[in-house]
N, C-alpha and C. Protein backbone atom coordinates (compact mmCIF):
# COMPACT_ATOMS: atom_id res chain seq x y z
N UNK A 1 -38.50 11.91 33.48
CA UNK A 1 -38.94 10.66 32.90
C UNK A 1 -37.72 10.00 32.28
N UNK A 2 -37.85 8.83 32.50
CA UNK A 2 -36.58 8.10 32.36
C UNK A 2 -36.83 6.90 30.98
N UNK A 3 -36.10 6.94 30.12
CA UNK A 3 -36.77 6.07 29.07
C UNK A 3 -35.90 4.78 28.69
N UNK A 4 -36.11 3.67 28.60
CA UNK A 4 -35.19 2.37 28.48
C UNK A 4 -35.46 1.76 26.76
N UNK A 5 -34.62 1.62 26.00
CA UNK A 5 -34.90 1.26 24.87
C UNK A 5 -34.04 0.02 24.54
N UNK A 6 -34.38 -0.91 24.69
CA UNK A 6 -33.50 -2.60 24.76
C UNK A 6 -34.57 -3.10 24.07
N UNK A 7 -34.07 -4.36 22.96
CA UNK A 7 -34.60 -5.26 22.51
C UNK A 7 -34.64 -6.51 23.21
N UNK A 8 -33.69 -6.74 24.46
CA UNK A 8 -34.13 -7.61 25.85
C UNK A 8 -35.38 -7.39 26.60
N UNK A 9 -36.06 -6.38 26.49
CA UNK A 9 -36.97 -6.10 27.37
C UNK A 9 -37.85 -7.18 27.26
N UNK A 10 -39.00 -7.73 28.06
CA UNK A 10 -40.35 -8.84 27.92
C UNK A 10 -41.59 -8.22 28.84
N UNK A 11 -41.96 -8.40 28.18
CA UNK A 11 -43.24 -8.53 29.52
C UNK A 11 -43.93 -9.77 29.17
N UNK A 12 -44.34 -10.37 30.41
CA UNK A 12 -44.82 -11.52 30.68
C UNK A 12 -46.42 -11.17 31.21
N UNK A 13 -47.31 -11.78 30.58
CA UNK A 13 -48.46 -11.42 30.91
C UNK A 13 -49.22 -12.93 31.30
N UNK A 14 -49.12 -13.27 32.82
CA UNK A 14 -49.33 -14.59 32.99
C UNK A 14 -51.04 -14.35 34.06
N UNK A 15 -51.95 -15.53 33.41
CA UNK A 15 -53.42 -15.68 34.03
C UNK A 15 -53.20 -16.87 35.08
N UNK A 16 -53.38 -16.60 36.03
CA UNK A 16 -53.50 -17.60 36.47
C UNK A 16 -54.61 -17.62 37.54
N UNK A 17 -54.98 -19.01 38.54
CA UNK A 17 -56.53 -19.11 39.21
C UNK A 17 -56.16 -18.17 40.60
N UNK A 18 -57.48 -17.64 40.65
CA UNK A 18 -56.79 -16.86 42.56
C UNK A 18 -56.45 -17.57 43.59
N UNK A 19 -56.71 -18.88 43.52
CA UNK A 19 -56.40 -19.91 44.68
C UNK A 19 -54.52 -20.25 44.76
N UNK A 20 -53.95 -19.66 43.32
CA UNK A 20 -52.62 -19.35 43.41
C UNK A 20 -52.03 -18.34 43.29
N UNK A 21 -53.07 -17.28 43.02
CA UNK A 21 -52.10 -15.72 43.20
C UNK A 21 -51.60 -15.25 44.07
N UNK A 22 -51.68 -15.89 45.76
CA UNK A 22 -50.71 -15.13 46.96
C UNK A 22 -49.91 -15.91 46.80
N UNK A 23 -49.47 -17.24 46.31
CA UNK A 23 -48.31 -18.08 46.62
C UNK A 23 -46.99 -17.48 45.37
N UNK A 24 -47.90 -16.89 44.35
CA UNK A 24 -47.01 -16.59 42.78
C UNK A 24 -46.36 -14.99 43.39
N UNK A 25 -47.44 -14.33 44.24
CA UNK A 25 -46.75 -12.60 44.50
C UNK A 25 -45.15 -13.11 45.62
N UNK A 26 -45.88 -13.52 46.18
CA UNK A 26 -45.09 -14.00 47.50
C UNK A 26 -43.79 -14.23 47.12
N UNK A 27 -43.59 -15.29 46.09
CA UNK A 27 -42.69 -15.81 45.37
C UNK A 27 -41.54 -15.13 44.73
N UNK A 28 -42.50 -13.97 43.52
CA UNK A 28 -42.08 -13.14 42.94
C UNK A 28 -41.52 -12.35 43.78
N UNK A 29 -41.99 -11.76 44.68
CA UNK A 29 -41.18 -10.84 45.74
C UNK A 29 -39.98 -11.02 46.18
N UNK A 30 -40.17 -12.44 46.98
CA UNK A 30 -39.29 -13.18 47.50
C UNK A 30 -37.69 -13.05 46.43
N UNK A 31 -37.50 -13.29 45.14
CA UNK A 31 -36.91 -13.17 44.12
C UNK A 31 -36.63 -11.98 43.45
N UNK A 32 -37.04 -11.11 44.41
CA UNK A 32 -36.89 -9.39 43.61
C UNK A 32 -37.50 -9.06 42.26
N UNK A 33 -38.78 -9.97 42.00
CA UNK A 33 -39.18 -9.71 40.75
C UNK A 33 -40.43 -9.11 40.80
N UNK A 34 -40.26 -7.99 40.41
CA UNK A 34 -41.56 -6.58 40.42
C UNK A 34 -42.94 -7.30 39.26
N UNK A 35 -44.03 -7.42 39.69
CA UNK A 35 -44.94 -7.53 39.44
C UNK A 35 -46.01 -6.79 39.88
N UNK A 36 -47.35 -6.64 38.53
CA UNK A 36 -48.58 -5.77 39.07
C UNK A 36 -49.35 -6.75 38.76
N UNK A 37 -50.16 -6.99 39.65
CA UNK A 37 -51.78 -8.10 39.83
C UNK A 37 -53.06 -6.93 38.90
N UNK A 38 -53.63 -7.87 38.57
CA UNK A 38 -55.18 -7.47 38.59
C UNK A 38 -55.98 -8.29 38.89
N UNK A 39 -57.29 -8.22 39.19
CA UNK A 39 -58.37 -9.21 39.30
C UNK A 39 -59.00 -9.15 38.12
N UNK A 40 -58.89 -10.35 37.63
CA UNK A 40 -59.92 -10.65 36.02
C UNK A 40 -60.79 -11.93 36.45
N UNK A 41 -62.01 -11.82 35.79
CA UNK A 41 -62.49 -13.02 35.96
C UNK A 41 -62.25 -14.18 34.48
N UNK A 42 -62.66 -15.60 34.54
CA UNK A 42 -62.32 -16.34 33.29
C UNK A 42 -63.73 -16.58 32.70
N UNK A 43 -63.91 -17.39 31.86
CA UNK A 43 -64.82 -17.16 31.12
C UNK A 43 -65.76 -18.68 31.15
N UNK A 44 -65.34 -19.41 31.00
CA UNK A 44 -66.53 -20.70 31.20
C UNK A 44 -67.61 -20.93 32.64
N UNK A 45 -66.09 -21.22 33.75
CA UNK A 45 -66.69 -21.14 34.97
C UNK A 45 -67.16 -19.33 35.53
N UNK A 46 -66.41 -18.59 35.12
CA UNK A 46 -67.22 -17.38 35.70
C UNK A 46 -66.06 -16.88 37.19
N UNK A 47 -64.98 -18.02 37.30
CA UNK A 47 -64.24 -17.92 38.60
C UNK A 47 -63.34 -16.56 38.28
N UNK A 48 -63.29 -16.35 39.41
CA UNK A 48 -62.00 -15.58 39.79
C UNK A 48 -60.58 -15.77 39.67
N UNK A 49 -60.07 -15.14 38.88
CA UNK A 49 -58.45 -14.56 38.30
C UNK A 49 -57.64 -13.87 38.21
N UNK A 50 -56.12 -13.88 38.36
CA UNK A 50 -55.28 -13.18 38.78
C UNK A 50 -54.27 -12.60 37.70
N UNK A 51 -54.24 -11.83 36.80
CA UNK A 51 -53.55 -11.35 36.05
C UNK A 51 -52.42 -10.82 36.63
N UNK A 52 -51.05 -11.32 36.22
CA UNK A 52 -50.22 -10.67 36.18
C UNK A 52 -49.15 -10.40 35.41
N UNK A 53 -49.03 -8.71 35.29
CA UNK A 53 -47.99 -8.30 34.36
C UNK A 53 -46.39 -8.35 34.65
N UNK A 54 -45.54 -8.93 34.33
CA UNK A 54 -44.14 -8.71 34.93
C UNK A 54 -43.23 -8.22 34.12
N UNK A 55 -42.29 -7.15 34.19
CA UNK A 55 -41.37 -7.04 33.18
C UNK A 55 -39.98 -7.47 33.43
N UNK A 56 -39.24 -7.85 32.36
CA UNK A 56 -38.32 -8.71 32.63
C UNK A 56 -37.11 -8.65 31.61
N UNK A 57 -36.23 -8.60 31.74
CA UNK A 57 -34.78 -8.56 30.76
C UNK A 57 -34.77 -10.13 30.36
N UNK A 58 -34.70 -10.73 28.86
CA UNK A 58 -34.56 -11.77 28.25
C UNK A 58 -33.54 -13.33 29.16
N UNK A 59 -32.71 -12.08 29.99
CA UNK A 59 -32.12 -13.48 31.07
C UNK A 59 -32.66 -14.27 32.33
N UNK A 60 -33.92 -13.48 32.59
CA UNK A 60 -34.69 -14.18 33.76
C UNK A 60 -35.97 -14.38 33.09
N UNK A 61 -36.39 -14.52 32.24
CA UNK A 61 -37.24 -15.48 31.64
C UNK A 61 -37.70 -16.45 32.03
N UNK A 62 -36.60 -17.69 32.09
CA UNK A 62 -37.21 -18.88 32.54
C UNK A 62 -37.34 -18.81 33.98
N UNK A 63 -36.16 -18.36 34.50
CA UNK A 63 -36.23 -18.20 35.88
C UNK A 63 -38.02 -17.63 36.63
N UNK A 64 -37.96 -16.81 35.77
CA UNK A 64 -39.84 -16.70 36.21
C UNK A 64 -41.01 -17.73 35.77
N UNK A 65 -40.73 -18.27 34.39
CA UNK A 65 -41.32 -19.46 34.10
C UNK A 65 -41.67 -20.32 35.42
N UNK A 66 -40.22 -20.83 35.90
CA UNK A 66 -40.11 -21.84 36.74
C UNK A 66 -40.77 -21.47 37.97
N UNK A 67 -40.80 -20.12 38.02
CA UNK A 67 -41.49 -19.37 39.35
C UNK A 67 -43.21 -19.62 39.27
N UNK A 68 -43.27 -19.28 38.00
CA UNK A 68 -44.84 -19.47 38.05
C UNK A 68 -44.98 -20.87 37.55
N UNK A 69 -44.75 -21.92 37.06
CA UNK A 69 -45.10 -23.07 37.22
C UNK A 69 -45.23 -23.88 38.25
N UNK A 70 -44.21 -23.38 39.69
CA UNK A 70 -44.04 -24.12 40.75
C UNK A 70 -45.27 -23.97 41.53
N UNK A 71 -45.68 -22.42 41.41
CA UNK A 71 -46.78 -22.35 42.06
C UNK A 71 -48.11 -22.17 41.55
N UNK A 72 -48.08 -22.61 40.06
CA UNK A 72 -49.66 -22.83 39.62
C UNK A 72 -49.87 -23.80 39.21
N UNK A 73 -50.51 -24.51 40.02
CA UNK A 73 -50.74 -26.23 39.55
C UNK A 73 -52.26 -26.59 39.08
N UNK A 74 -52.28 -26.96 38.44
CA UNK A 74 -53.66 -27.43 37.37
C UNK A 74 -54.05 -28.62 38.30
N UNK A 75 -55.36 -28.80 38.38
CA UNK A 75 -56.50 -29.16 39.24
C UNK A 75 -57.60 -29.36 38.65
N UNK A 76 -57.76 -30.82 39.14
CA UNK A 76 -59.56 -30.52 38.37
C UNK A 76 -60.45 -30.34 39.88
N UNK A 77 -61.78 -30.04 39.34
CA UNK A 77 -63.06 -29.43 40.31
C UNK A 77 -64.22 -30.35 39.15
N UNK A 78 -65.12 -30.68 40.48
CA UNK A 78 -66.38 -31.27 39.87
C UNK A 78 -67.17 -29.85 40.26
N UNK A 79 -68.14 -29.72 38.79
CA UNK A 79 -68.85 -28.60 39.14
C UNK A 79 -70.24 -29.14 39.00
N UNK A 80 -71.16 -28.71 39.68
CA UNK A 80 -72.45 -29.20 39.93
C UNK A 80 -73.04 -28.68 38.60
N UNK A 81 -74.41 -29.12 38.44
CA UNK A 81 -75.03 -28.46 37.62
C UNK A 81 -75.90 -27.23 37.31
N UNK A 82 -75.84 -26.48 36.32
CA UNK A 82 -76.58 -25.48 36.36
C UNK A 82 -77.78 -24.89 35.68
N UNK A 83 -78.74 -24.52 36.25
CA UNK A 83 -79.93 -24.53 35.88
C UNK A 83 -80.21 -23.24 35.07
N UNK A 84 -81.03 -23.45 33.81
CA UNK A 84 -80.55 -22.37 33.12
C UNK A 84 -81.83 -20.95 33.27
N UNK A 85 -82.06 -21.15 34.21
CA UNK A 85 -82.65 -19.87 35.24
C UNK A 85 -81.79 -19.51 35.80
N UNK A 86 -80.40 -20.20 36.03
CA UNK A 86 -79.26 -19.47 36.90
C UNK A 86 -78.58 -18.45 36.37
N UNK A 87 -78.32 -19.08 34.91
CA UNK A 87 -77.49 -18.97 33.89
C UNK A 87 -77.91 -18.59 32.75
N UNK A 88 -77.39 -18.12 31.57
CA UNK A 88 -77.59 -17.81 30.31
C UNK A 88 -78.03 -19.59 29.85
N UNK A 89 -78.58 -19.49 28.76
CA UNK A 89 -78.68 -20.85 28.10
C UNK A 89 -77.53 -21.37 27.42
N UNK A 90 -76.70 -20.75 26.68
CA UNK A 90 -75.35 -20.55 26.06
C UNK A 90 -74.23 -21.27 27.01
N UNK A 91 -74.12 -20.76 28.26
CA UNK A 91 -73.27 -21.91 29.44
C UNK A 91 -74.35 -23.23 30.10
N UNK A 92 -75.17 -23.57 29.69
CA UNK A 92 -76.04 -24.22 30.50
C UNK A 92 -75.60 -25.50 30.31
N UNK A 93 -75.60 -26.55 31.07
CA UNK A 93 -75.03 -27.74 31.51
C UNK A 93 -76.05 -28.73 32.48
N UNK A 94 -76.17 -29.99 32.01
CA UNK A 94 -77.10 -30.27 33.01
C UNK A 94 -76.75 -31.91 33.65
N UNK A 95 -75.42 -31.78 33.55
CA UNK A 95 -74.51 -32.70 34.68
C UNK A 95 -73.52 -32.61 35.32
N UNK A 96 -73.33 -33.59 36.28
CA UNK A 96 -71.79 -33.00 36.79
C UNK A 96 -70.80 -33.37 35.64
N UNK A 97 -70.06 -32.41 35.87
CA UNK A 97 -68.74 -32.51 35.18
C UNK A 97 -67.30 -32.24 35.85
N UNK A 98 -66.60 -32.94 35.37
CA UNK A 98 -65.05 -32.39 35.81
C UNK A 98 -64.53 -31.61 34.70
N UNK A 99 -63.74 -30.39 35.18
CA UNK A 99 -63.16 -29.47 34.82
C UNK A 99 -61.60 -29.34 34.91
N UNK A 100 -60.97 -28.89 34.62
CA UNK A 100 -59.40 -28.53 34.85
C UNK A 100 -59.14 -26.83 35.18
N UNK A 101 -58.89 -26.32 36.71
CA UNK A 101 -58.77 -25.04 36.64
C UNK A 101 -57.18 -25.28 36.98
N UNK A 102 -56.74 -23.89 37.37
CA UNK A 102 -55.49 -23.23 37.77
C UNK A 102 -54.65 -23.97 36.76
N UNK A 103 -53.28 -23.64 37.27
CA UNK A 103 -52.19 -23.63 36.20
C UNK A 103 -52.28 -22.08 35.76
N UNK A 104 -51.79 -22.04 34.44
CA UNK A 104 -51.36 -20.75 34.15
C UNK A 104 -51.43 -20.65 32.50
N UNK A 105 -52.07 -19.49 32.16
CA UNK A 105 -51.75 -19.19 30.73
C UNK A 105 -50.63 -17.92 30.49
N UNK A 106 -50.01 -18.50 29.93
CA UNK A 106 -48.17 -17.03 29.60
C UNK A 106 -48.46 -16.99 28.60
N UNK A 107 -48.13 -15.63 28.41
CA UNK A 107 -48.31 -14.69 27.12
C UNK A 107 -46.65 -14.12 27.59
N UNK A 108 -45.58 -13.76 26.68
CA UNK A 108 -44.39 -13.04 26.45
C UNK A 108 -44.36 -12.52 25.46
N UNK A 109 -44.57 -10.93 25.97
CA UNK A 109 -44.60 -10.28 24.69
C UNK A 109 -42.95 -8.80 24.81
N UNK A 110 -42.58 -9.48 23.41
CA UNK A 110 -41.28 -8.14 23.11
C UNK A 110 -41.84 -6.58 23.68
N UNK A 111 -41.29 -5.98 24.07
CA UNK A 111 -41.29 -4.58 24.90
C UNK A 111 -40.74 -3.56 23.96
N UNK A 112 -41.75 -2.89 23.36
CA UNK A 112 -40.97 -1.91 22.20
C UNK A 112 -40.41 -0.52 22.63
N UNK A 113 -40.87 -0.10 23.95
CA UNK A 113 -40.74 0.81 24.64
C UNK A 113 -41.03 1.06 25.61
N UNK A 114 -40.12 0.77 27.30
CA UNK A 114 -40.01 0.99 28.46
C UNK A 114 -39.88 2.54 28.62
N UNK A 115 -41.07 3.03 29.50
CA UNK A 115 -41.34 3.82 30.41
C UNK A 115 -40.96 4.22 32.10
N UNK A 116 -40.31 5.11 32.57
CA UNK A 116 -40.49 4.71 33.91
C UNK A 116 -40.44 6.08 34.67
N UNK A 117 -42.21 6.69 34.97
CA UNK A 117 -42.03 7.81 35.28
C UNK A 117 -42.47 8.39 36.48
């Protein structure tokens, strides 16, 4: 077991919509930058989401920023309405509305201790 102890370390913990998570892996790859996906779902609409964790030395930072901004672009969606036999009463809605999905939420958090075993 191999242990890394730098105050450069980051991890980047970026959400973004699944309609951009093959273009963000792809990317990341493309750039030699190691990333792990998960599938999360979000919470208003109920859609499908792409968590990903990346770790990163304090000098490619933005460089990944710019990676994941290029390819998560914010969008709106008209969502129909929902009937609250569908739904909890708590999300219930009873017009169309426009929404804003994708784009990306970043979280960068300091790395107190790299693992690599």
């Amino acid at each position: 077991m191999s242990e890394e102890k730098s105050e450069t370390v980051k991890m980047i913990v970026a959400i973004v919509h699944d309609h951009d998570a093959h273009n963000l892996m792809e990317e990341l790859n493309n750039k030699d930058f190691k990333a792990t996906k998960m599938a999360t779902t979000g919470g208003f609409l109920r859609e499908g989401n792409t968590t990903f964790m990346i770790g990163s030395d304090e000098e490619h930072i933005e460089e990944i920023l710019e990676i994941i901004k290029n390819n998560c672009k914010a969008r709106k969606k008209t969502i129909a309405p929902m009937s609250p036999v569908a739904n909890s009463m708590e999300s219930y809605y009873s017009f169309p509305m426009d929404v804003k999905i994708g784009g990306a939420t970043v979280f960068i958090i300091d790395v107190e201790q790299f693992l690599k075993m």
